[in-house]
N, C-alpha and C. Protein backbone atom coordinates (compact mmCIF):
# COMPACT_ATOMS: atom_id res chain seq x y z
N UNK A 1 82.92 66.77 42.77
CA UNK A 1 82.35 65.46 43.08
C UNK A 1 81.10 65.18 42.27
N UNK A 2 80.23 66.08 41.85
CA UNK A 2 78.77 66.16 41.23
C UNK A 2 79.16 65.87 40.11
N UNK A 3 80.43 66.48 39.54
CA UNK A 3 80.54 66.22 38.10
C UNK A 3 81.49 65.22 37.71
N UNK A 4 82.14 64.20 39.10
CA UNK A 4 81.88 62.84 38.83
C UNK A 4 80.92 62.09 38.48
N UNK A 5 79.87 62.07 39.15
CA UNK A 5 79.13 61.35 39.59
C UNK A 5 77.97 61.58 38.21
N UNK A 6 78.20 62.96 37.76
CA UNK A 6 77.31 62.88 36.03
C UNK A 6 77.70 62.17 35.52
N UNK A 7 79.50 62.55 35.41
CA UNK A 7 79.76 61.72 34.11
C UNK A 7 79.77 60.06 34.64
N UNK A 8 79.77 59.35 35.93
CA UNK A 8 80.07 58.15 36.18
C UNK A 8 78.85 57.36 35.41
N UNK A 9 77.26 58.50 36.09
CA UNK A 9 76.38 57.32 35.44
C UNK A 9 76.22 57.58 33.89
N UNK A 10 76.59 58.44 33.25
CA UNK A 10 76.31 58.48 31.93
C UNK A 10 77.34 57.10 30.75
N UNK A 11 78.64 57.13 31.84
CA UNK A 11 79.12 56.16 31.54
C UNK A 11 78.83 54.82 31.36
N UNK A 12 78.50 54.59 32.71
CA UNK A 12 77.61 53.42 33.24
C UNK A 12 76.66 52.98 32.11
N UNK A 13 75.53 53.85 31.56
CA UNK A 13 74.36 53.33 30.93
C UNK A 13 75.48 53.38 29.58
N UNK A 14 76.22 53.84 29.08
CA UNK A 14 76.87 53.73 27.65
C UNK A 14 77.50 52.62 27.26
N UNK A 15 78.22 51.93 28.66
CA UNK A 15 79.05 50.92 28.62
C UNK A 15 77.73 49.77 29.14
N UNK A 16 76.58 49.90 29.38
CA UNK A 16 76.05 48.46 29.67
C UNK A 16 74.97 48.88 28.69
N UNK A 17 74.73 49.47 27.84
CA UNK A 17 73.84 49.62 26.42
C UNK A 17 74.58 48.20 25.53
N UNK A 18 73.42 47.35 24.93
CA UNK A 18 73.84 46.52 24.03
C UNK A 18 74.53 47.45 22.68
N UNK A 19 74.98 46.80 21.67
CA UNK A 19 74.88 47.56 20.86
C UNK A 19 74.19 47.95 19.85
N UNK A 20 72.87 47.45 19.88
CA UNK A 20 71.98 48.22 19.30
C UNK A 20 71.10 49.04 19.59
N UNK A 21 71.77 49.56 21.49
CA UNK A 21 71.55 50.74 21.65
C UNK A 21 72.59 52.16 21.52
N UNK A 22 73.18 51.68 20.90
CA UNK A 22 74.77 52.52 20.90
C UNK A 22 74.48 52.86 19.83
N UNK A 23 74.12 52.05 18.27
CA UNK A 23 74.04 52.20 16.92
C UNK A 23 73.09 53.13 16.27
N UNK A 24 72.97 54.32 15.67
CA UNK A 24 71.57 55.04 15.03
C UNK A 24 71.24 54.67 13.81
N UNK A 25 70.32 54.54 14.16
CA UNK A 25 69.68 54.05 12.19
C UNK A 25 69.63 52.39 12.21
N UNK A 26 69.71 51.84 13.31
CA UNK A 26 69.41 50.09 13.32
C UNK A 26 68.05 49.89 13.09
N UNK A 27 67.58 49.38 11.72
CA UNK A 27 65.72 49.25 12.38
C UNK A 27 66.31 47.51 11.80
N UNK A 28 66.75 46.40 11.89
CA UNK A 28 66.74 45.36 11.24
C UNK A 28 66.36 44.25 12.88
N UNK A 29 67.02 44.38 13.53
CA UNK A 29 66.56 43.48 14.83
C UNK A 29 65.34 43.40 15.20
N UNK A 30 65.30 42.41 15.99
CA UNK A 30 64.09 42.11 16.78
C UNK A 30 64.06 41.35 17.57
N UNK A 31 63.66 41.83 18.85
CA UNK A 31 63.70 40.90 19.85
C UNK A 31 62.93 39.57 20.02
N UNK A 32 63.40 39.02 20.64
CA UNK A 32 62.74 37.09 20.93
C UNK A 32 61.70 37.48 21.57
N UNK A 33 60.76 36.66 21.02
CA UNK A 33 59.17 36.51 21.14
C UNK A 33 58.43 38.27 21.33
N UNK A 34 58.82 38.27 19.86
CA UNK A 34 58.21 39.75 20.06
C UNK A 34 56.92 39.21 19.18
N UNK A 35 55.70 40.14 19.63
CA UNK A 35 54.61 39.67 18.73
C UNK A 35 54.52 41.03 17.76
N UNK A 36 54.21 40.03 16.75
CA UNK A 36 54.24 40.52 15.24
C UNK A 36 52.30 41.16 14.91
N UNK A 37 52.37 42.30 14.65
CA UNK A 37 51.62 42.74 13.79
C UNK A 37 50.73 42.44 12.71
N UNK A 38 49.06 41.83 12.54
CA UNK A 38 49.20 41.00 11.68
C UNK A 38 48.70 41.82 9.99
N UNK A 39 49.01 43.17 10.47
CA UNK A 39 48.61 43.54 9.07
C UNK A 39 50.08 44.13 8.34
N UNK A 40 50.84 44.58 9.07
CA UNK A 40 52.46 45.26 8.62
C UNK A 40 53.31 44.03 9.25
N UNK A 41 53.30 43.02 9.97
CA UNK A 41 54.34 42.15 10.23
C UNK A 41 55.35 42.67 11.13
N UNK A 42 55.04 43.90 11.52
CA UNK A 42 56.40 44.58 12.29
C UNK A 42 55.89 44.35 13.94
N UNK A 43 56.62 44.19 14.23
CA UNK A 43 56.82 44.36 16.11
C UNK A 43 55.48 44.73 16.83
N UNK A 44 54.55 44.54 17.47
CA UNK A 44 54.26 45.54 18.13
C UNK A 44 54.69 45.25 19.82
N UNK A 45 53.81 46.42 20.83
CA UNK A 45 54.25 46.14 22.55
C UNK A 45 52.97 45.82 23.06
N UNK A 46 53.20 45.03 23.86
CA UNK A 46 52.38 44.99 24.56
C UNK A 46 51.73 46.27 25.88
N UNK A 47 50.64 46.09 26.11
CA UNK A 47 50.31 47.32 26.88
C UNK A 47 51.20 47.53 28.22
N UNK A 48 51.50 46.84 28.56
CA UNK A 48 52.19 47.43 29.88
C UNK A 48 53.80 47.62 28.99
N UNK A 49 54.60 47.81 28.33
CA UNK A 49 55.26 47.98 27.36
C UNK A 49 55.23 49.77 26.98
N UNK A 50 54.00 49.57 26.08
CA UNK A 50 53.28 50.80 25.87
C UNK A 50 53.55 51.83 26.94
N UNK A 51 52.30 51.46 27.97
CA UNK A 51 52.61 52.25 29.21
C UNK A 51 53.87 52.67 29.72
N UNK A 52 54.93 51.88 29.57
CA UNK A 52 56.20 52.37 30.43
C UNK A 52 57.49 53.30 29.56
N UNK A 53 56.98 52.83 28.19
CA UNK A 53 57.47 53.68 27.26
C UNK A 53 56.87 55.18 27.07
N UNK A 54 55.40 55.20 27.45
CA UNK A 54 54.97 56.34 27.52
C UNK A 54 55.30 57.46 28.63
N UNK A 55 55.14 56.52 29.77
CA UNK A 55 55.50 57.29 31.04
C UNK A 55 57.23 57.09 31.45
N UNK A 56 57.80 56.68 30.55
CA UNK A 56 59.19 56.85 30.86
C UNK A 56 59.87 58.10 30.46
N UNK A 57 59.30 57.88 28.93
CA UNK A 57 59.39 58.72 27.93
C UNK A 57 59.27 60.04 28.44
N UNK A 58 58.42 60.51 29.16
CA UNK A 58 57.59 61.76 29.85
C UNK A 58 58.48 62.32 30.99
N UNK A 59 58.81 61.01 31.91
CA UNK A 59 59.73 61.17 32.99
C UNK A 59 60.92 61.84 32.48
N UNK A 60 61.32 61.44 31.59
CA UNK A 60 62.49 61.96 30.79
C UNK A 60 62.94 63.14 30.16
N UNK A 61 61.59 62.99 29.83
CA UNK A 61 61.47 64.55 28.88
C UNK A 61 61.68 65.75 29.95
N UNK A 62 60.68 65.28 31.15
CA UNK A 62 60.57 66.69 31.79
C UNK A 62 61.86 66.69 32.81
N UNK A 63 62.63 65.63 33.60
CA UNK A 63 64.03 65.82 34.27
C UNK A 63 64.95 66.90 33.13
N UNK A 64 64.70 66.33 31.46
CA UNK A 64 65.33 67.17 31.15
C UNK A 64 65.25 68.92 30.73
N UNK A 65 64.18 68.76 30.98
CA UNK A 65 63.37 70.06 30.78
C UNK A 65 63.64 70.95 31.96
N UNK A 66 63.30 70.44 33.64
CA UNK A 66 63.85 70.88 34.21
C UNK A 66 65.36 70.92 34.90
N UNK A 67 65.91 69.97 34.62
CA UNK A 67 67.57 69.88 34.30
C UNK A 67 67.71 71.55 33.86
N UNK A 68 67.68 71.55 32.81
CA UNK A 68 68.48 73.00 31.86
C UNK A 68 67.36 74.38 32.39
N UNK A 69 66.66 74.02 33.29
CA UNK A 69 65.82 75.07 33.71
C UNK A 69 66.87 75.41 35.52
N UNK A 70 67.13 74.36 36.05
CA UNK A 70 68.15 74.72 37.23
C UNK A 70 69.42 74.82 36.75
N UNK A 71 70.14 74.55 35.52
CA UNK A 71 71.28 74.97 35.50
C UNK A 71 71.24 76.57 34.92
N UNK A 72 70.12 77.24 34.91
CA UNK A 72 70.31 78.55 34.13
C UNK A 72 69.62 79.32 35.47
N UNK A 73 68.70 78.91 36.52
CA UNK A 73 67.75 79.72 37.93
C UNK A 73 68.80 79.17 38.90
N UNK A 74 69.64 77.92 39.21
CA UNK A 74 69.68 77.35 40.36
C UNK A 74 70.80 78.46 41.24
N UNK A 75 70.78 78.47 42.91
CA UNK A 75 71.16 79.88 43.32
C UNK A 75 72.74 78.78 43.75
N UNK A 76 73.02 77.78 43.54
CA UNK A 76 74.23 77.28 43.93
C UNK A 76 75.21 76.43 43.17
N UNK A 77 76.35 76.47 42.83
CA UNK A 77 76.40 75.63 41.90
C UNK A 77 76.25 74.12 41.96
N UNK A 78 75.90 73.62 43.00
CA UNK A 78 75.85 71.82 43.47
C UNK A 78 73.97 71.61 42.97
N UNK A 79 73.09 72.87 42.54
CA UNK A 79 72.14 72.51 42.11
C UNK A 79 72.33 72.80 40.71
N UNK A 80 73.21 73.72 40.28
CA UNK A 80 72.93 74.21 38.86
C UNK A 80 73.84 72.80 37.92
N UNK A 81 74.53 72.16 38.45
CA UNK A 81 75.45 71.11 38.51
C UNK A 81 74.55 69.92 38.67
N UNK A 82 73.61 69.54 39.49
CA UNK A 82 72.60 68.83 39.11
C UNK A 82 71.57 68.54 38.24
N UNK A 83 71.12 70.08 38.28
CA UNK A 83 70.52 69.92 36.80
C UNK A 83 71.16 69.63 35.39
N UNK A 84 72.84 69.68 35.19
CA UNK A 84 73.28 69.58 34.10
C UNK A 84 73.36 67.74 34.36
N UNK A 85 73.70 67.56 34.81
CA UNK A 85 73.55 65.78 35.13
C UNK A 85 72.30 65.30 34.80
N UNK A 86 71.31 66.04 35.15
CA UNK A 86 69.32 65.34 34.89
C UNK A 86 69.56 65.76 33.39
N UNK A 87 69.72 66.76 32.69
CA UNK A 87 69.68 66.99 31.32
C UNK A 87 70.32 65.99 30.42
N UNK A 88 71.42 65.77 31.02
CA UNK A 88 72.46 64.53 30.51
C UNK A 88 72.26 63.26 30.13
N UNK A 89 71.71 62.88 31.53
CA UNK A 89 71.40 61.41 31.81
C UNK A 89 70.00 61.15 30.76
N UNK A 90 68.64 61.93 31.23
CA UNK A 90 67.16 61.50 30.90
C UNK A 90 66.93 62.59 29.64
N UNK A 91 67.92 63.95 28.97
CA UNK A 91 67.51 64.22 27.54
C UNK A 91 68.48 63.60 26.83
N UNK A 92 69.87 63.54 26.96
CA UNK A 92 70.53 62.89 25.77
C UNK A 92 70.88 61.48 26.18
N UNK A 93 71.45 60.73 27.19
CA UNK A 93 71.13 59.26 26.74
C UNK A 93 69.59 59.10 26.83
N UNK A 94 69.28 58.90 27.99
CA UNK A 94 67.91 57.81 28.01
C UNK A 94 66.78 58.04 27.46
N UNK A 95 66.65 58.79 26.21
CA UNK A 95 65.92 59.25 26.04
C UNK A 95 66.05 58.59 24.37
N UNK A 96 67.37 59.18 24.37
CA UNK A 96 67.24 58.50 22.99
C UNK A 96 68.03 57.40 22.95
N UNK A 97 68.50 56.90 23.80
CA UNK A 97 68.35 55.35 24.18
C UNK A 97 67.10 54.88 23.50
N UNK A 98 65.89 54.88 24.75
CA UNK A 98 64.73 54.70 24.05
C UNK A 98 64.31 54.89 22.62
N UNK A 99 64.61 55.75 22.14
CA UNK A 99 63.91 56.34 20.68
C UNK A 99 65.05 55.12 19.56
N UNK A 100 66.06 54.88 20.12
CA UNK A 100 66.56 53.96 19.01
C UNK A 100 65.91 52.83 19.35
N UNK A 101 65.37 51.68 21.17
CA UNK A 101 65.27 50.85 20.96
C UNK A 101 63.77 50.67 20.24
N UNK A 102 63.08 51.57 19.56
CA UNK A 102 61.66 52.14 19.25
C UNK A 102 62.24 51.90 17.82
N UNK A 103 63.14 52.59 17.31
CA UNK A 103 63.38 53.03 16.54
C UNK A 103 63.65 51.40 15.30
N UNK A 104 64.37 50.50 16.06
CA UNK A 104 64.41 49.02 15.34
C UNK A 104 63.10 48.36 15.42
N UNK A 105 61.83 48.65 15.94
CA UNK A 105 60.92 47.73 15.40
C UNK A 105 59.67 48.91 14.92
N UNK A 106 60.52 50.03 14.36
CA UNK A 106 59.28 50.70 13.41
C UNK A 106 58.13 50.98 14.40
N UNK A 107 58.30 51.86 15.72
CA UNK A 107 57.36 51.74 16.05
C UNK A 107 57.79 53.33 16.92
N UNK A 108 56.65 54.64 16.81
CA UNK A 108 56.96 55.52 17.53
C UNK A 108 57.19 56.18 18.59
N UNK A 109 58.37 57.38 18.59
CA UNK A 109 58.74 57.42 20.06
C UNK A 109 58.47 59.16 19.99
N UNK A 110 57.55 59.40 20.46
CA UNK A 110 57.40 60.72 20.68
C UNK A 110 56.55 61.60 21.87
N UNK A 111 57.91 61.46 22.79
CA UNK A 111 57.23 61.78 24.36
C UNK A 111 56.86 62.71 24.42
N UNK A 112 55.58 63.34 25.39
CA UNK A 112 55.28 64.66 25.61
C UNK A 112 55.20 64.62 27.05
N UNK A 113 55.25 66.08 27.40
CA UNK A 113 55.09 66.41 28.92
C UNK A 113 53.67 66.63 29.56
N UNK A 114 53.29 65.83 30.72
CA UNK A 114 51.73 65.59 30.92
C UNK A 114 51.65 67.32 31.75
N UNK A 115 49.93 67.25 31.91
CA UNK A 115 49.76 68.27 32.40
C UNK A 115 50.98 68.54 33.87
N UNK A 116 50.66 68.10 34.65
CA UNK A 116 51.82 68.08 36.37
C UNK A 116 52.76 68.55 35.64
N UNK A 117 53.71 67.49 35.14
CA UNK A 117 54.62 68.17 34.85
C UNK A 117 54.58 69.75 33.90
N UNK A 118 54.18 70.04 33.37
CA UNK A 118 54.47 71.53 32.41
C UNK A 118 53.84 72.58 33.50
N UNK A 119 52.87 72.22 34.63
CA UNK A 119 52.60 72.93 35.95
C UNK A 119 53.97 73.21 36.39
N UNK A 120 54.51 72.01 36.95
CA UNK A 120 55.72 72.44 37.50
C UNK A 120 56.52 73.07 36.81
N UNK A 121 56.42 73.17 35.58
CA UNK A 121 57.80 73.64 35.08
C UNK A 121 57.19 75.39 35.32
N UNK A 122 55.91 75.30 34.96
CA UNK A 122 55.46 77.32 35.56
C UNK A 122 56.11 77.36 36.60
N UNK A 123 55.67 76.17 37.64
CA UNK A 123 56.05 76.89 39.03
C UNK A 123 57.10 77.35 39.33
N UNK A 124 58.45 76.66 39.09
CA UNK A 124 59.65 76.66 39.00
C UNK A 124 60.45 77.75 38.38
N UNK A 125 59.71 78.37 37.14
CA UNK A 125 59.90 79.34 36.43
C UNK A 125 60.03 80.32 37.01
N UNK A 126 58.67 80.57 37.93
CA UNK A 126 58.29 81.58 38.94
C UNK A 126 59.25 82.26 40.18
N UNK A 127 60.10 81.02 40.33
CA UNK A 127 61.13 80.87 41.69
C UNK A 127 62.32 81.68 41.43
N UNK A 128 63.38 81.76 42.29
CA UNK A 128 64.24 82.31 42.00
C UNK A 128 65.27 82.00 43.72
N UNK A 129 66.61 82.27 42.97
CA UNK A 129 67.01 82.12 44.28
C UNK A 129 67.13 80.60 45.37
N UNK A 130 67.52 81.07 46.45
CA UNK A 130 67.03 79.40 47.46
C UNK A 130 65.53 78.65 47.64
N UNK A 131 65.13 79.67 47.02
CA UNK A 131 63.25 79.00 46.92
C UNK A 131 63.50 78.31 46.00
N UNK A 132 64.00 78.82 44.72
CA UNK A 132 64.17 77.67 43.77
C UNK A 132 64.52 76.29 44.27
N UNK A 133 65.89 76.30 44.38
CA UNK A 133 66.85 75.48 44.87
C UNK A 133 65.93 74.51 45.62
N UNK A 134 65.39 74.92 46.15
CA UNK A 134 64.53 73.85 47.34
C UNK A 134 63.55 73.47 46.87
N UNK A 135 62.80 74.28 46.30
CA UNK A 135 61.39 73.42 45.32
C UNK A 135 62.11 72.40 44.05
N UNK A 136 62.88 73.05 43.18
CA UNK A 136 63.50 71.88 42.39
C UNK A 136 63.67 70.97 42.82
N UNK A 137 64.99 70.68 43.96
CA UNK A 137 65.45 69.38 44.76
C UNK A 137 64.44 68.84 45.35
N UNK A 138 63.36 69.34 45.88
CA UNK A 138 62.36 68.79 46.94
C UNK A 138 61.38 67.96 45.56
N UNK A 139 61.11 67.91 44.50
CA UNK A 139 60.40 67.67 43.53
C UNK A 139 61.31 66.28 42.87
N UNK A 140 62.64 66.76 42.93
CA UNK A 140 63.78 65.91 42.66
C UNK A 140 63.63 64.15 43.39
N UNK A 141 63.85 64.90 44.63
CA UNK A 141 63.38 63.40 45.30
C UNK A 141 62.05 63.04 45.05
N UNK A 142 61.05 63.38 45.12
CA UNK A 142 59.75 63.00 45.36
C UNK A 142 59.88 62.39 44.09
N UNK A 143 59.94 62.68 42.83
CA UNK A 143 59.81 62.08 41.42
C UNK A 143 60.78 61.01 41.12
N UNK A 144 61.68 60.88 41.84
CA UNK A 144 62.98 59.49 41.73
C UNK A 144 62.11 58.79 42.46
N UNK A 145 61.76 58.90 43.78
CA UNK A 145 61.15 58.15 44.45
C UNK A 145 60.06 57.09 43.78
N UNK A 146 59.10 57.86 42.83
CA UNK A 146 57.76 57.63 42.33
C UNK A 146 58.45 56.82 40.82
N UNK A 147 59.61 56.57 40.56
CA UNK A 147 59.64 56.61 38.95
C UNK A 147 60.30 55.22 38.93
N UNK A 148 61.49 55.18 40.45
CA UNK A 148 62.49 54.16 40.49
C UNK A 148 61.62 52.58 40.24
N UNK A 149 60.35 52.57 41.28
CA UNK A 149 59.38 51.01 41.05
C UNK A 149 58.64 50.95 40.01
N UNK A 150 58.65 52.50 38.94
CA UNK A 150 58.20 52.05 37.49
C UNK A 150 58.89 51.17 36.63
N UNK A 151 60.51 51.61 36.94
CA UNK A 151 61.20 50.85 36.03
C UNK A 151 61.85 49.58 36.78
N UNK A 152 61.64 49.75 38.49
CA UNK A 152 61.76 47.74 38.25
C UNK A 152 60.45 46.56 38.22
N UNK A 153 59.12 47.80 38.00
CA UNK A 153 58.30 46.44 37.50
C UNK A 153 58.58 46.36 36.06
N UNK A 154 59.00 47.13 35.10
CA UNK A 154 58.99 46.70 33.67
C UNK A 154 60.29 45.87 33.59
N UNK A 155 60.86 46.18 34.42
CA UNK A 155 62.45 45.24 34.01
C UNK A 155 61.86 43.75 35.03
N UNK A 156 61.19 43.78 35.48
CA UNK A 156 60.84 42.35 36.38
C UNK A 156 59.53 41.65 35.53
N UNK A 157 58.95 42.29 34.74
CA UNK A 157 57.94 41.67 34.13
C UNK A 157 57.01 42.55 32.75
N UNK A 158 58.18 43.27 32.11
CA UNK A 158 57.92 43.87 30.61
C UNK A 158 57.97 42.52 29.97
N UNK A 159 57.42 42.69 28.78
CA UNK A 159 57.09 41.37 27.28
C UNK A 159 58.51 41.61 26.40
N UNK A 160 59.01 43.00 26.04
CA UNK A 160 59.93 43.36 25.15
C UNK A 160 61.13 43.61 25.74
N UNK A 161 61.99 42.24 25.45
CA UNK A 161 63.43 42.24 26.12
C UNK A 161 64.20 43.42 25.93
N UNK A 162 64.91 44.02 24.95
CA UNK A 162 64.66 45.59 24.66
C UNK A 162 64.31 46.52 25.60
N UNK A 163 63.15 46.56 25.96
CA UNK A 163 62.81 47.66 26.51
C UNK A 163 63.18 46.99 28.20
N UNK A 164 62.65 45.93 28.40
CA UNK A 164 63.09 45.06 29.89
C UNK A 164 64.22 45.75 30.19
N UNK A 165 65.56 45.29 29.31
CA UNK A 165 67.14 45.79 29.82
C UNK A 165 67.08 47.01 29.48
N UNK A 166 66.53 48.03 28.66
CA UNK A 166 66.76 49.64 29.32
C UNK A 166 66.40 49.77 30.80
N UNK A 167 65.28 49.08 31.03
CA UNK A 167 64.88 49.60 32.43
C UNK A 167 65.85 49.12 33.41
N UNK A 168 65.94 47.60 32.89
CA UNK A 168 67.03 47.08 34.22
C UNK A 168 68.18 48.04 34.04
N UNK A 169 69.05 48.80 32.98
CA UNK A 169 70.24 49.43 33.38
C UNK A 169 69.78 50.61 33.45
N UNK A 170 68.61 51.12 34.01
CA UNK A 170 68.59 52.45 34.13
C UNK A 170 68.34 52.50 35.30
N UNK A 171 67.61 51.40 36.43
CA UNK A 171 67.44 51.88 37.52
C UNK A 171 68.83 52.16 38.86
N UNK A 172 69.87 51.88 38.18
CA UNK A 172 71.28 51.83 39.42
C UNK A 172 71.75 53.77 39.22
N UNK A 173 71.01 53.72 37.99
CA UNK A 173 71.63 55.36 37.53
C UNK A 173 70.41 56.38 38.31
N UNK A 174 68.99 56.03 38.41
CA UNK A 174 68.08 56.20 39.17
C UNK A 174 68.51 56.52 40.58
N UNK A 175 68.83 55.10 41.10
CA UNK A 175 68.29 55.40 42.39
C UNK A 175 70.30 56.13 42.72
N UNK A 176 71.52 56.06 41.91
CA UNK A 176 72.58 57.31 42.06
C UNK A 176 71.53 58.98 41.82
N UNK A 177 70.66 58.90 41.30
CA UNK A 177 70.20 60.59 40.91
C UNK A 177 69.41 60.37 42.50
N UNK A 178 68.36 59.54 43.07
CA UNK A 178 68.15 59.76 44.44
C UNK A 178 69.04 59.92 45.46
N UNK A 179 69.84 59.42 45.62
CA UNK A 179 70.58 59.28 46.52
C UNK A 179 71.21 61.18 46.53
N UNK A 180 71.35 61.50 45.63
CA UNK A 180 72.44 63.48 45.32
C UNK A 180 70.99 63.75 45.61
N UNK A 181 69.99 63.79 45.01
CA UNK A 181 69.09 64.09 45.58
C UNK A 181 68.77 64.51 46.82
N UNK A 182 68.78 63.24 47.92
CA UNK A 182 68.52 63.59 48.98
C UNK A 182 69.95 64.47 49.76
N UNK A 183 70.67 63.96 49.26
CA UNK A 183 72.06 64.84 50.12
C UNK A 183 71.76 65.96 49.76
N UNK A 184 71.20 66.63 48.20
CA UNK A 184 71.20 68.49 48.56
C UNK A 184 69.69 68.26 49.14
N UNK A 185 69.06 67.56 49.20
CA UNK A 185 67.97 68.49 49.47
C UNK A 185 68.30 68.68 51.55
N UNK A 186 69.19 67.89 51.61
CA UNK A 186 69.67 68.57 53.25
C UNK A 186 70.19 69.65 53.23
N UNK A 187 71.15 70.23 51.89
CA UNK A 187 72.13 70.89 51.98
C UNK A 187 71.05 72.25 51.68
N UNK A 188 69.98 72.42 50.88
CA UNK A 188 69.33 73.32 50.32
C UNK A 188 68.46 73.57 51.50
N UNK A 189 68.50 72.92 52.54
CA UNK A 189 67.49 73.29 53.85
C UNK A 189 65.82 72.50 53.73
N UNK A 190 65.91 71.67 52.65
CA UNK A 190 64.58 70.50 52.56
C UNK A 190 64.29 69.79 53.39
N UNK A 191 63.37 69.66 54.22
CA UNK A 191 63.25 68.42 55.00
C UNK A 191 63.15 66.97 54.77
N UNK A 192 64.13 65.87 54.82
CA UNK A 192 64.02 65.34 54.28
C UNK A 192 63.09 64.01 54.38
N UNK A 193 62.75 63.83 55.60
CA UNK A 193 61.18 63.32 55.66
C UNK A 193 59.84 63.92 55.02
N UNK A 194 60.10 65.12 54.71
CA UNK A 194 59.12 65.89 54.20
C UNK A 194 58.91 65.00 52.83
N UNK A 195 60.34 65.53 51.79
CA UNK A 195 59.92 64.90 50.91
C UNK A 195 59.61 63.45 50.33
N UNK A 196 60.38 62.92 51.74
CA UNK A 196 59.60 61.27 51.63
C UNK A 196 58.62 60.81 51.41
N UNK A 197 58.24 61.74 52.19
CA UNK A 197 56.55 61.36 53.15
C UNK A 197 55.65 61.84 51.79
N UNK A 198 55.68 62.87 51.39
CA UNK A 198 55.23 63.39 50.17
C UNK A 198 55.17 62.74 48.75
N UNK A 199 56.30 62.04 48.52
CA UNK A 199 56.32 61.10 47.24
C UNK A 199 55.85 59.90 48.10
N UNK A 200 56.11 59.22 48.94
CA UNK A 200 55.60 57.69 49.56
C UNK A 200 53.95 57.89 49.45
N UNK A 201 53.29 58.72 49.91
CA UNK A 201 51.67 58.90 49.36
C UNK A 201 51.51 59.11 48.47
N UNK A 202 51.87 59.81 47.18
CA UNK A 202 51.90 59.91 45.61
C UNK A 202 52.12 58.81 44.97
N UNK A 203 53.31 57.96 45.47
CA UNK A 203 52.97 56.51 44.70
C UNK A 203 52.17 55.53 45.36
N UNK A 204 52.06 55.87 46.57
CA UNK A 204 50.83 54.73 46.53
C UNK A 204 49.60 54.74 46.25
N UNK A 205 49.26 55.72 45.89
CA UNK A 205 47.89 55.79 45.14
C UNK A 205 47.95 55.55 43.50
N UNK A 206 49.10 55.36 43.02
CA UNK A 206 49.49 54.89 41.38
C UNK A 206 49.33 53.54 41.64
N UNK A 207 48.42 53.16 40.23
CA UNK A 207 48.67 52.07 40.41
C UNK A 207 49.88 51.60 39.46
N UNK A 208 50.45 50.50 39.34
CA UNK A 208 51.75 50.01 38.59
C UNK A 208 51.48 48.78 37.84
């Protein structure tokens, strides 16, 4: 069933990608009312643009980072099976999804992992077993939770149409990774108010 549900949303974002997110090596487009650069003429983003490309970018990097870190520690296969789905979805499409729609207005895409995240990835390292299993998933939800209203304020009010419709077709594939989410983190013995309650105070102190 898990490895429906990888391949469903990977599908999903492939088949609702325009096609000049499908295409590599497109730099000739440009989106409507993009503002132009006035010393190179090329594209630039606006800051909240910026921002969501940065922190998407990041989000991405590290699901996939820890993706291929639970499919090689996780103690069950419905987590080690999850993580191959997070690797899937946020390192090889959406990731470089992004880096091509970057990639047509000459402008760079090179995410890094913030401090928190490369913490967690020690911590996780450290684990083993059903401790794993439960700190991964329990982190799982809390970070879908915190990431899903990043990408519907940029798809409700980003400047760069481009980047707008990545977000709008990425959040149905989102809140499918919450939803497995919360079902193992019952199955892994997580509480699942716990981790509600835990990401619901983490984003509300972000601002957006």
């Amino acid at each position: 069933m898990k490895e429906f549900f990888a391949t469903a949303s990977v599908c999903a974002l492939l088949i609702s990608a325009p096609a000049w997110a499908q295409t590599a090596g497109v730099r000739t487009l440009e989106p409507p009312g993009a503002v132009q650069s006035p010393a190179t003429g090329t594209p630039t983003l606006s800051e909240q643009d910026q921002a969501f490309v940065k922190e998407a970018g990041a989000g991405s990097l590290a699901e996939a980072d820890l993706g291929k870190l639970a499919e090689r520690k996780g103690a069950t296969p419905a987590t080690r099976e999850f993580g191959r789905w997070m690797y899937t979805d946020h390192g090889i499409v959406a990731n470089n999804w992004l880096k091509t729609i970057l990639a047509t207005q000459a402008q760079p895409f090179e995410p890094t992992l913030t401090t928190e995240q490369q913490q967690m990835h020690r911590k996780l390292e450290g684990l083993s077993g059903r401790g794993f299993d439960r700190e991964y998933i329990q982190d799982q939800v809390a970070d879908h939770e915190k990431t899903i209203p990043v990408f519907e304020k940029e798809a409700g009010t980003g400047q760069n149409p481009m980047i707008k419709s990545f977000a709008g077709n990425m959040i149905p594939v989102l809140r499918q990774h919450l939803a497995e989410a919360k079902a193992l983190a019952g199955e892994t013995g997580v509480a699942a108010g716990r981790a509600t309650s835990t990401s619901e105070s983490s984003g509300s102190s972000m601002q957006r």
